[in-house]
C-alpha atoms as a PDB file:
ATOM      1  CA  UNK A   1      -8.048  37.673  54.818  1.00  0.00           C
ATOM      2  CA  UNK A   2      -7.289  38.257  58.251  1.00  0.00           C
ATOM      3  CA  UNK A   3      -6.679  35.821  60.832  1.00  0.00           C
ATOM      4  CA  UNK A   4      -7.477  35.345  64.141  1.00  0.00           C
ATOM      5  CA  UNK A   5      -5.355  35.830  67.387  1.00  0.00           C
ATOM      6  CA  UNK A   6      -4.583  32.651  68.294  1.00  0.00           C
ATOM      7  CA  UNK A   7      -3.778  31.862  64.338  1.00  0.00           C
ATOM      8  CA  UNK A   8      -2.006  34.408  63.993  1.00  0.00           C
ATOM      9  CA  UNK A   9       0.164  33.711  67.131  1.00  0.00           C
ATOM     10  CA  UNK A  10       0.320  30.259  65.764  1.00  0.00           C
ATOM     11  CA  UNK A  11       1.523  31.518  62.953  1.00  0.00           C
ATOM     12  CA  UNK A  12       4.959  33.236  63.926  1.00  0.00           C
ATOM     13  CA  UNK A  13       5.883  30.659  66.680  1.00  0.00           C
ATOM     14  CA  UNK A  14       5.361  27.822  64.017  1.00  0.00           C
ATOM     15  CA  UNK A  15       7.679  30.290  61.787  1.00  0.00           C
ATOM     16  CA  UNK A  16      10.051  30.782  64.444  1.00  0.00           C
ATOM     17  CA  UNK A  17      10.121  26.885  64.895  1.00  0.00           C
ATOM     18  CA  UNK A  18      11.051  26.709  61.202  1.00  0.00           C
ATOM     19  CA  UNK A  19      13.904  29.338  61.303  1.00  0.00           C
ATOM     20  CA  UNK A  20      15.208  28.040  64.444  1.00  0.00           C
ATOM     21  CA  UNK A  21      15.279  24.088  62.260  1.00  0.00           C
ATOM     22  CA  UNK A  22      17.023  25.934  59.517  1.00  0.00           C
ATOM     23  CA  UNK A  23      19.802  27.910  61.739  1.00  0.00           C
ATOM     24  CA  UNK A  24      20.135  24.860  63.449  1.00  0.00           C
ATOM     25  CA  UNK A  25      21.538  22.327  60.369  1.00  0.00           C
ATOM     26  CA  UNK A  26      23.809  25.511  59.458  1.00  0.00           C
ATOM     27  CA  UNK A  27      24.412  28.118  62.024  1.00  0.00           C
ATOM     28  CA  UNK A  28      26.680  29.646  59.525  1.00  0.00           C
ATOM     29  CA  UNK A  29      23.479  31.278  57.562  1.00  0.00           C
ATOM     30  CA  UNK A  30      23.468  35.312  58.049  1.00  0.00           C
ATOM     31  CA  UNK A  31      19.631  36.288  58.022  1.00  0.00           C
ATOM     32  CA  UNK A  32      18.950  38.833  55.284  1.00  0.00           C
ATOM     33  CA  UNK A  33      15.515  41.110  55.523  1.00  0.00           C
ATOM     34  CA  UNK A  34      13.210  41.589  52.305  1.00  0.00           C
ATOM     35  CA  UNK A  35      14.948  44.806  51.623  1.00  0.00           C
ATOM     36  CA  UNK A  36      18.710  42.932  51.283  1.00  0.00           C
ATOM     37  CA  UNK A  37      19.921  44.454  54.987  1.00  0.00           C
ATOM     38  CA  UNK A  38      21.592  42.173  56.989  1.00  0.00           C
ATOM     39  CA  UNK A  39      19.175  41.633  60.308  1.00  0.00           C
ATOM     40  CA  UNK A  40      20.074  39.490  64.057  1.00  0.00           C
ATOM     41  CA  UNK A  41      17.907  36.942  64.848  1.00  0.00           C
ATOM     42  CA  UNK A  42      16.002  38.672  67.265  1.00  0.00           C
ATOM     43  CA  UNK A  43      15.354  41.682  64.538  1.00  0.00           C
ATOM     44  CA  UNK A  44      13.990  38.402  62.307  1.00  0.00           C
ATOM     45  CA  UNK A  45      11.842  36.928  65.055  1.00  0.00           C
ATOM     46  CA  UNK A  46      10.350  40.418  65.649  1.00  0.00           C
ATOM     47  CA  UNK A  47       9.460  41.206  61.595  1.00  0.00           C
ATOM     48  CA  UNK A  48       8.779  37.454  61.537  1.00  0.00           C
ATOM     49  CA  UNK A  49       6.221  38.148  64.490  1.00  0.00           C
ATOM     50  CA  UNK A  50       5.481  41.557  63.470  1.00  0.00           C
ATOM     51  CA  UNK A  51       4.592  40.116  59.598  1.00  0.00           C
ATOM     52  CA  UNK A  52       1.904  37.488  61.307  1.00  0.00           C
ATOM     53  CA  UNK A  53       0.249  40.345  63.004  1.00  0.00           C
ATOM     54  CA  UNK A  54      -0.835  41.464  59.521  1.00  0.00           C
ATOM     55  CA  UNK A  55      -1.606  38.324  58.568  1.00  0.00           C
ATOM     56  CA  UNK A  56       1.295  37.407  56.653  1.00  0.00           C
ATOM     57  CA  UNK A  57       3.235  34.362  56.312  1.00  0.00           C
ATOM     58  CA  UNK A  58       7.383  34.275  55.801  1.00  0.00           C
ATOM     59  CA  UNK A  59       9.154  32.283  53.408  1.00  0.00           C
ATOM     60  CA  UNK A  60      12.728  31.448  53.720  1.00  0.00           C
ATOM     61  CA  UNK A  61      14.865  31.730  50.642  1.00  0.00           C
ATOM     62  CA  UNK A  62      18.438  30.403  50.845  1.00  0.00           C
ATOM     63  CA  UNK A  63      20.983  32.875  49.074  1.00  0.00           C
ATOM     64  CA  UNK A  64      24.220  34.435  49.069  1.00  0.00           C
ATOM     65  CA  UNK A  65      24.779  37.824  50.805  1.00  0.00           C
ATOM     66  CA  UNK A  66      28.294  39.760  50.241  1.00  0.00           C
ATOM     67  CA  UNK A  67      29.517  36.253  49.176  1.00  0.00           C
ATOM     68  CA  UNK A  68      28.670  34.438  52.170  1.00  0.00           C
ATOM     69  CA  UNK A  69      25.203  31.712  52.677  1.00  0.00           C
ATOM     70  CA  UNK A  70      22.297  33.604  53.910  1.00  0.00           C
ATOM     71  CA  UNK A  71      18.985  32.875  54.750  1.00  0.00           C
ATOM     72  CA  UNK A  72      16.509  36.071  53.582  1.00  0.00           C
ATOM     73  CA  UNK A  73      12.600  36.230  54.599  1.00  0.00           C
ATOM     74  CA  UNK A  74       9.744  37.343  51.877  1.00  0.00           C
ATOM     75  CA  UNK A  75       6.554  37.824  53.290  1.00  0.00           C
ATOM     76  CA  UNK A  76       3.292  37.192  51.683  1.00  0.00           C
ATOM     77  CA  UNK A  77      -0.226  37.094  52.630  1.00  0.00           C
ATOM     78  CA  UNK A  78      -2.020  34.089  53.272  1.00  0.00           C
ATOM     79  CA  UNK A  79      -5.155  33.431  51.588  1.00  0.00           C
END
């Protein structure tokens, strides 16, 4: 189902709120993309943004990455 503009942009700046929560009780967290790369927070706010433009929703998963705590995004589509 595809959303509208304004949903959709409501949809990565509410997603962006969320990461920024999550980064902010641990900083620590490297961010992870779906295919295991390691990815700045401006590359995750761009696929985060870029995801919502198809419609799709992120989920944050908390993991370890080379050892260390990282934070990867899924996507899915929202129904």
């Amino acid at each position: 189902m595809s959303l509208s503009n304004t949903a959709k942009e409501m949809l990565w700046i509410g997603s962006w709120n969320d990461l920024d929560e999550i980064l902010s009780a641990n900083n620590s967290l490297m961010l992870v993309a779906p295919d295991w790369s390691e990815m700045s927070l401006d590359d995750a706010q761009g696929t985060i943004q870029d995801h919502a433009y198809e419609s799709q929703k992120v989920q944050f998963c908390r993991t370890y990455y080379r050892g260390k705590p990282a934070l990867r995004l899924t996507f899915f589509d929202r129904d």
